[in-house]
C-alpha atoms as a PDB file:
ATOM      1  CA  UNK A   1     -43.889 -18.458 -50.457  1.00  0.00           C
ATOM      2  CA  UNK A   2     -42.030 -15.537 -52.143  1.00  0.00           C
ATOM      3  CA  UNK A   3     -43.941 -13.714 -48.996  1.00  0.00           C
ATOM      4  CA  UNK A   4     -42.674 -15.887 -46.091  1.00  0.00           C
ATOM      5  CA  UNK A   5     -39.352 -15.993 -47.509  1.00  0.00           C
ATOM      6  CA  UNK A   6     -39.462 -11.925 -47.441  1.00  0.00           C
ATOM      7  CA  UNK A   7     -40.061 -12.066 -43.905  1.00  0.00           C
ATOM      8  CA  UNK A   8     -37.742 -14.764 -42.778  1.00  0.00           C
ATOM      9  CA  UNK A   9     -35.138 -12.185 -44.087  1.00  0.00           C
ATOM     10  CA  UNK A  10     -36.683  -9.122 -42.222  1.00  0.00           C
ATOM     11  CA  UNK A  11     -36.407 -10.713 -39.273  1.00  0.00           C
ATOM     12  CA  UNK A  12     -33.122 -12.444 -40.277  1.00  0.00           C
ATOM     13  CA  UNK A  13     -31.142  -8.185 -40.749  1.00  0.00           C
ATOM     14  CA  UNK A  14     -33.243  -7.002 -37.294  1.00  0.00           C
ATOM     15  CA  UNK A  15     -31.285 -10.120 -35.337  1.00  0.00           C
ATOM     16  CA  UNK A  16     -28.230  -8.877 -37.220  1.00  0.00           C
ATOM     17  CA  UNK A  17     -28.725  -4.948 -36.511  1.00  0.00           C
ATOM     18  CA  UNK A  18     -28.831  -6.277 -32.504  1.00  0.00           C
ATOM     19  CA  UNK A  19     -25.815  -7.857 -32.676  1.00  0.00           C
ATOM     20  CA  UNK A  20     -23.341  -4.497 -32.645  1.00  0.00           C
ATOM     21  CA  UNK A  21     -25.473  -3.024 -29.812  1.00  0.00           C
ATOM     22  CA  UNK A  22     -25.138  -6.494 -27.885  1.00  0.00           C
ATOM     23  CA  UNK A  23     -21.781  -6.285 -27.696  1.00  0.00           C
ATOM     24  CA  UNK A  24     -21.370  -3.087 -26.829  1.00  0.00           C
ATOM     25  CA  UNK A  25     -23.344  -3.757 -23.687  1.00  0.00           C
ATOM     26  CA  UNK A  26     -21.728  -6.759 -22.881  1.00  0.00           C
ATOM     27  CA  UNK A  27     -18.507  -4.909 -22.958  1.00  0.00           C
ATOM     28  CA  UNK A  28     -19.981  -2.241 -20.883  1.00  0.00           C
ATOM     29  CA  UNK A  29     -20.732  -4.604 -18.896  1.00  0.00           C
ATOM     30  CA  UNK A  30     -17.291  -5.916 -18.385  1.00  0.00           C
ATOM     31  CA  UNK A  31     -15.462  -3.015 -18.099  1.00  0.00           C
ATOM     32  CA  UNK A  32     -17.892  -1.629 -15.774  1.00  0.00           C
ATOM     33  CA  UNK A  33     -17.192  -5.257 -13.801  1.00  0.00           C
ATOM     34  CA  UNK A  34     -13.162  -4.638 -13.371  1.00  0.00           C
ATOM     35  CA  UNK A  35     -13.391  -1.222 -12.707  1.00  0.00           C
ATOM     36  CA  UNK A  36     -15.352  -1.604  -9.985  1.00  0.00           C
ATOM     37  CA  UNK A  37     -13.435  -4.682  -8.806  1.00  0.00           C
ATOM     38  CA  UNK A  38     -10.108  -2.772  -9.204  1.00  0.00           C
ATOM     39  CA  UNK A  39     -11.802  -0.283  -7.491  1.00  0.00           C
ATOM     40  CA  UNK A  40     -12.711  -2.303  -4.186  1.00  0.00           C
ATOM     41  CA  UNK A  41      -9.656  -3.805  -4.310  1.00  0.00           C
ATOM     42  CA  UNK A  42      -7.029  -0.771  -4.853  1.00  0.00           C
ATOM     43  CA  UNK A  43      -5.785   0.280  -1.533  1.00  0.00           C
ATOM     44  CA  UNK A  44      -6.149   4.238  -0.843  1.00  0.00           C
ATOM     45  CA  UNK A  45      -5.659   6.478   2.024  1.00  0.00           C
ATOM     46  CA  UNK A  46      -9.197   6.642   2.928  1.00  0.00           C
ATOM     47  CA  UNK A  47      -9.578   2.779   2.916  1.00  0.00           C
ATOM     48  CA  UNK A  48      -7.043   2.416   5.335  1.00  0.00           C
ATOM     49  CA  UNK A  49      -7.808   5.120   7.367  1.00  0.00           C
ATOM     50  CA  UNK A  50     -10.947   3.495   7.410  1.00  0.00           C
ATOM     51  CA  UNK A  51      -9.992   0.305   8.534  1.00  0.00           C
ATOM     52  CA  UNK A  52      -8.105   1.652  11.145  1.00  0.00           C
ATOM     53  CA  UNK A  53     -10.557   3.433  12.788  1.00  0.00           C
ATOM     54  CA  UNK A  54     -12.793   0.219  12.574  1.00  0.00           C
ATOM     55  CA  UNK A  55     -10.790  -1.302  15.180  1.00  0.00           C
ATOM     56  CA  UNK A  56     -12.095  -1.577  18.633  1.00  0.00           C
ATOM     57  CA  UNK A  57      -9.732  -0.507  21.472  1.00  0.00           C
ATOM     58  CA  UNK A  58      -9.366  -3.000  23.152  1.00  0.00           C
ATOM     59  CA  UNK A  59      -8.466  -5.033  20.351  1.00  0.00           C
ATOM     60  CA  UNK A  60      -5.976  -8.267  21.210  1.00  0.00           C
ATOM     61  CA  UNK A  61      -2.762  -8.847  19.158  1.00  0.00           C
ATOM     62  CA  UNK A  62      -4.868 -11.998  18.229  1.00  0.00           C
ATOM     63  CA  UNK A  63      -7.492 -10.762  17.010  1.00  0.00           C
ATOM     64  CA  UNK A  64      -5.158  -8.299  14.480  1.00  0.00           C
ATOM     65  CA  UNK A  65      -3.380 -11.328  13.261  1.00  0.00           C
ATOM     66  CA  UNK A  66      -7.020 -12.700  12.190  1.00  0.00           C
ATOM     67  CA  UNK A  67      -7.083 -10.339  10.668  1.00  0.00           C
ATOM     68  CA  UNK A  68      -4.182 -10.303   8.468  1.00  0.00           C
ATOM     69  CA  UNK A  69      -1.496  -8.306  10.179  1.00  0.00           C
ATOM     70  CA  UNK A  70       1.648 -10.335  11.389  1.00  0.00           C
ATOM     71  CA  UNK A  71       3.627 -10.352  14.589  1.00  0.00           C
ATOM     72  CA  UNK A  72       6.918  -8.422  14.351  1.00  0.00           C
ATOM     73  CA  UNK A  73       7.032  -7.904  18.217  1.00  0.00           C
ATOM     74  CA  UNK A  74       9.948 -10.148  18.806  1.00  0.00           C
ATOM     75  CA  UNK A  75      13.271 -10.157  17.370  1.00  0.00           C
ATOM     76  CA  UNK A  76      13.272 -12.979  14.282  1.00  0.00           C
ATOM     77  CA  UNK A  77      15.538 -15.596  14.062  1.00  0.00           C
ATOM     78  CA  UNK A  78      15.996 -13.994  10.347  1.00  0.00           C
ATOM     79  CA  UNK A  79      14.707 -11.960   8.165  1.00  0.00           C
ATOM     80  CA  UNK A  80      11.092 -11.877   7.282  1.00  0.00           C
ATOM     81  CA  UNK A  81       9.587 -13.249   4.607  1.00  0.00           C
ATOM     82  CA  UNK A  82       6.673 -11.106   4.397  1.00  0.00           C
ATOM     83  CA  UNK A  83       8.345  -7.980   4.591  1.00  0.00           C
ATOM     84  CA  UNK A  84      10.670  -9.368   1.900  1.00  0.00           C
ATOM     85  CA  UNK A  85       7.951  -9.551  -0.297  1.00  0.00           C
ATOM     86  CA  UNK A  86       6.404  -6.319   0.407  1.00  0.00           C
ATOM     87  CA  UNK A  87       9.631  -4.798  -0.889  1.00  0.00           C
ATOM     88  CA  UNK A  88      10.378  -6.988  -3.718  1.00  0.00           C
ATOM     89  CA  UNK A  89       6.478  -5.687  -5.030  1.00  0.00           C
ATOM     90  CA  UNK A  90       7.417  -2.408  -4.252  1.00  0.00           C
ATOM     91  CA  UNK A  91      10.755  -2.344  -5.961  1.00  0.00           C
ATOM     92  CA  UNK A  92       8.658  -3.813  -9.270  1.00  0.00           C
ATOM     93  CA  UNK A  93       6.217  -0.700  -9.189  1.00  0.00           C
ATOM     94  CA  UNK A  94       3.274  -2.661  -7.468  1.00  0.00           C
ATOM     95  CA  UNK A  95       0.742  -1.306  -4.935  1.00  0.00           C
ATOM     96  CA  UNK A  96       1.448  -3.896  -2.195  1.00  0.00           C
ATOM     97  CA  UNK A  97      -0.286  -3.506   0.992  1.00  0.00           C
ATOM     98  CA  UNK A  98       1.804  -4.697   4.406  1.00  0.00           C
ATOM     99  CA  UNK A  99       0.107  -5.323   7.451  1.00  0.00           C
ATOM    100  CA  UNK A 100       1.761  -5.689  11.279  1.00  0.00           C
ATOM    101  CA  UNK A 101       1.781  -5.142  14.696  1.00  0.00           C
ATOM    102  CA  UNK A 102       4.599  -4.311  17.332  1.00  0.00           C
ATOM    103  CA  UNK A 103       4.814  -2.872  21.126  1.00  0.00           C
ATOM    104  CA  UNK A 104       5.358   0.762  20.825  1.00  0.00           C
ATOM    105  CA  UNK A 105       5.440   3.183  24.017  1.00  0.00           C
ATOM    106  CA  UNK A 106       4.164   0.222  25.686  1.00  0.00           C
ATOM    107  CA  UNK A 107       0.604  -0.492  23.944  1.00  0.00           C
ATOM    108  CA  UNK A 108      -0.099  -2.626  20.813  1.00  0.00           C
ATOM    109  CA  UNK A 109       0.546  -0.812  17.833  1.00  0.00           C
ATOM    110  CA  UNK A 110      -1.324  -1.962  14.591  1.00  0.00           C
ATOM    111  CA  UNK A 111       1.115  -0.686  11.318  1.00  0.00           C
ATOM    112  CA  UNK A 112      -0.501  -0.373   7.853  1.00  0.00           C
ATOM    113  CA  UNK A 113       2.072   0.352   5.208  1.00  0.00           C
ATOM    114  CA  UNK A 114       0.915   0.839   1.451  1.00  0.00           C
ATOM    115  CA  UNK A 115       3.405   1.520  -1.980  1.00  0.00           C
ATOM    116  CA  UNK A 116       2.063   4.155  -3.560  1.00  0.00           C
ATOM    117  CA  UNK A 117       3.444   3.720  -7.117  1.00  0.00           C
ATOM    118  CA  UNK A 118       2.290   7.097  -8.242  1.00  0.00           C
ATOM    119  CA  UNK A 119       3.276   9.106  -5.917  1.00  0.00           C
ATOM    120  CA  UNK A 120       5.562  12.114  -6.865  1.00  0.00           C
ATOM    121  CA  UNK A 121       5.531  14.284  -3.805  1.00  0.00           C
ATOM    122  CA  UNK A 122       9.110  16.060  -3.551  1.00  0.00           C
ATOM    123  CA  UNK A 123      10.912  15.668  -0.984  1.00  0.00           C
ATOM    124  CA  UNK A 124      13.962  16.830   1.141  1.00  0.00           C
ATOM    125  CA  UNK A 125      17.135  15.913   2.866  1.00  0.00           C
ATOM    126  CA  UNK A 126      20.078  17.261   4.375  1.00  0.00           C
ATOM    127  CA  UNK A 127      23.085  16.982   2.910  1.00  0.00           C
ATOM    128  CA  UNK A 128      26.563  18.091   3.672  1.00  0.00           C
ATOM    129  CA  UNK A 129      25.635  21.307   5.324  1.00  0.00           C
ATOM    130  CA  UNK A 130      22.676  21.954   3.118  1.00  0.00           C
ATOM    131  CA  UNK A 131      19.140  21.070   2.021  1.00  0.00           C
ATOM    132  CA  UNK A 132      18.662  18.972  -0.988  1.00  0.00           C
ATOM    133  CA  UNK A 133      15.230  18.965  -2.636  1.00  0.00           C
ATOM    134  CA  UNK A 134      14.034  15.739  -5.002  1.00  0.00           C
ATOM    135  CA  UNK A 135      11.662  16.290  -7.415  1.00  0.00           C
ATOM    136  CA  UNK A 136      11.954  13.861 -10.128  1.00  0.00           C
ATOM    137  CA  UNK A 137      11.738  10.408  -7.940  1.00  0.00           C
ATOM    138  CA  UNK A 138       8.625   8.598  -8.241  1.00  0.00           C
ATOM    139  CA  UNK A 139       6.829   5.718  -5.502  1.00  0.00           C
ATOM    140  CA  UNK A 140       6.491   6.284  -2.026  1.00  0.00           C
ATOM    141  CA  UNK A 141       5.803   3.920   1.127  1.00  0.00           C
ATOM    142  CA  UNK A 142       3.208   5.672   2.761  1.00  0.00           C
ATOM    143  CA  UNK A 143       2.556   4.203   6.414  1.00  0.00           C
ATOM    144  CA  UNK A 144       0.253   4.350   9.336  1.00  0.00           C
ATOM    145  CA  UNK A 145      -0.256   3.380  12.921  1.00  0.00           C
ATOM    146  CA  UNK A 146      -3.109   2.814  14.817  1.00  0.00           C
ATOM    147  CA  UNK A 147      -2.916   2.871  18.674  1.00  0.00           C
ATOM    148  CA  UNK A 148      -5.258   3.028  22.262  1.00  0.00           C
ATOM    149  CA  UNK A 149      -8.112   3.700  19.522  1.00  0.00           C
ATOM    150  CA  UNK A 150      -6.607   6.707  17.289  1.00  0.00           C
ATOM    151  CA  UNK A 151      -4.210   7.068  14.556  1.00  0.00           C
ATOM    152  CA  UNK A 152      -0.791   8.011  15.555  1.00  0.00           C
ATOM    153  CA  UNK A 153       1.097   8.552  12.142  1.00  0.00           C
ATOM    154  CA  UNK A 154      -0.822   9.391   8.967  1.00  0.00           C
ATOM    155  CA  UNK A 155       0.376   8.467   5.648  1.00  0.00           C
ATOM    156  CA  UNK A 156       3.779   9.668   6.134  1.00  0.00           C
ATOM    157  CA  UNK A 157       6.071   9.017   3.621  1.00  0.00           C
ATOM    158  CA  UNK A 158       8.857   6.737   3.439  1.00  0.00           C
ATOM    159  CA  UNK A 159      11.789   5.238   0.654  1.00  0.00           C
ATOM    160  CA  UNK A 160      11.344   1.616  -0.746  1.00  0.00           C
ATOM    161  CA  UNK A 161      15.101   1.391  -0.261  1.00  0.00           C
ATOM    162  CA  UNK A 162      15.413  -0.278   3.216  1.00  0.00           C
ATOM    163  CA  UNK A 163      18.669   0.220   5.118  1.00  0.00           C
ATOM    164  CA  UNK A 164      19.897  -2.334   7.704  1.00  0.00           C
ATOM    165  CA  UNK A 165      21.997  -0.851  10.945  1.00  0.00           C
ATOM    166  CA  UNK A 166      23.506  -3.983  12.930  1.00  0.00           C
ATOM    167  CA  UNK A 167      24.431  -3.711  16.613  1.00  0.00           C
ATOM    168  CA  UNK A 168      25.525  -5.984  18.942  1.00  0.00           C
ATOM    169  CA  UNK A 169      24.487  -9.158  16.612  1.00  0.00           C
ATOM    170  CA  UNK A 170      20.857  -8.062  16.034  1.00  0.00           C
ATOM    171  CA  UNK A 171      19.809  -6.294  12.372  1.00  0.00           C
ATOM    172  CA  UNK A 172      16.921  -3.567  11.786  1.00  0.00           C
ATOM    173  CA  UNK A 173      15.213  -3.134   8.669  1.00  0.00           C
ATOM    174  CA  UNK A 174      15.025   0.641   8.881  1.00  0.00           C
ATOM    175  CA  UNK A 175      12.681   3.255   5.996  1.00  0.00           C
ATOM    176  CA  UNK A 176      14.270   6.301   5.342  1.00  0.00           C
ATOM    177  CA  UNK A 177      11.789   8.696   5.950  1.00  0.00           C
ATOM    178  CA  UNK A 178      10.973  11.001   2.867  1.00  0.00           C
ATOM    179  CA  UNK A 179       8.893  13.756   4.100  1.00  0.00           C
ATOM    180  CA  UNK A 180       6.946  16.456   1.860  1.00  0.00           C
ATOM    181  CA  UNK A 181       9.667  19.160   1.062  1.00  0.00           C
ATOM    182  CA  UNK A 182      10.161  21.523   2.466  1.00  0.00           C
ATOM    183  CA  UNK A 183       8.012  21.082   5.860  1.00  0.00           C
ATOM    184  CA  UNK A 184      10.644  18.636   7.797  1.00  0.00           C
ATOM    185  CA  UNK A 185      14.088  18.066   6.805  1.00  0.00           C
ATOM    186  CA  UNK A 186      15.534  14.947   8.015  1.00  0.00           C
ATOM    187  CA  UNK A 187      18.948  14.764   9.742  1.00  0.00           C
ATOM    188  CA  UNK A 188      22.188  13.499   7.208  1.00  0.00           C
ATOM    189  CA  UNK A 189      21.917   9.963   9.028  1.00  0.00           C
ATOM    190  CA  UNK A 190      19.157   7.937   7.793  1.00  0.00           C
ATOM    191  CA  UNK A 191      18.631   5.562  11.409  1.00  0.00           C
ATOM    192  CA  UNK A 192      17.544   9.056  12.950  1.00  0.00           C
ATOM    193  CA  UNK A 193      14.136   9.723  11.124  1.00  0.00           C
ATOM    194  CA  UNK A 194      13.635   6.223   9.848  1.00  0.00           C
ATOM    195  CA  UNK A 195      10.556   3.940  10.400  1.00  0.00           C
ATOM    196  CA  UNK A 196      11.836   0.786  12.008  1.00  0.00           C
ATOM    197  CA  UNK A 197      10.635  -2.205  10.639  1.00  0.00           C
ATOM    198  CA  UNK A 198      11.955  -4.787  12.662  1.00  0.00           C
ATOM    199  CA  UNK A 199      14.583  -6.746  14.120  1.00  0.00           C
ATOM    200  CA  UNK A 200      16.497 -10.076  13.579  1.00  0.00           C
ATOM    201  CA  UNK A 201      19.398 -11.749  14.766  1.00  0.00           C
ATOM    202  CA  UNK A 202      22.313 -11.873  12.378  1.00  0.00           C
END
């Protein structure tokens, strides 16, 4: 009995010895598990630029907004809700991901616009006369456009901070454009290097 009793135990501590190595695999497991989730899920440069170049040329605006990308062809009654949110998430340091299509130069243009919370590229401006270089701002909209089957603009980089210019009753959401210093230097007035959003009545 003594014997059996012995070996009850044996078996009772090799169970137990398991048990620390168990759980480290299960939580190899689920680390491993959101990683790669966050992963596939974390927009990037080369995902969109991927995505983009997925899309057949003669694609219908349709077909893009079954695909997730909303209409801002028209001028809106007011202003848009999903663009609204877009900015809200960017202005709380999120990585939203905006989606939309408009008419440029006359052809369907398919607009993918990503907050890059991380990003820390300087950037320049003109100002009064002379060229002002940031270094020390943080987040970027980084956009691109997808047209007659190629990409026309290429992560460029853009401010969080929309401005609104109104004329003759109608309002545009404008981007001031923040390119990589010191390659481009934007003009003092933001409307003339901006990305234009879209348009509503007032």
């Amino acid at each position: 009995m003594a014997r059996k009793g012995i070996i009850v135990n044996t078996t009772r501590n090799k169970l137990l010895n398991w048990y620390p190595i168990m759980a480290v695999l299960v939580l190899i497991v689920f680390v491993g598990g959101a990683w790669l989730w966050a992963y596939r899920t974390t927009p990037s440069a080369s995902a969109i630029t991927g995505e983009l170049n997925a899309i057949p040329v003669n694609v219908t605006s349709e077909q893009l907004i079954r695909d997730g990308y909303i209409d801002l062809t028209k001028v809106g009654e007011s202003s848009n809700v999903a663009v609204n949110e877009f900015l809200a998430e960017a202005k709380r340091q999120e990585a939203p991901v905006l989606k939309y299509i408009n008419m440029e130069k006359g052809s369907l243009t398919a607009h993918v616009l990503w907050y890059d919370p991380y990003d820390s590229t300087p950037w320049a401006k003109a100002k009064d006369g002379s060229v002002v270089i940031y270094h020390n701002q943080t987040g970027r909209i980084r956009a691109w456009a997808w047209r007659n089957g190629e990409i026309v603009q290429n992560g460029e980089r853009y401010s969080s901070k929309a401005v609104t210019v109104t004329k003759d009753g109608v309002n545009t959401m404008l981007l001031p454009w923040r390119p990589a210093a010191p390659d481009v230097v934007p003009e003092d007035d933001d409307g003339a290097s901006s990305l234009a959003l879209y348009s509503y009545r007032s």
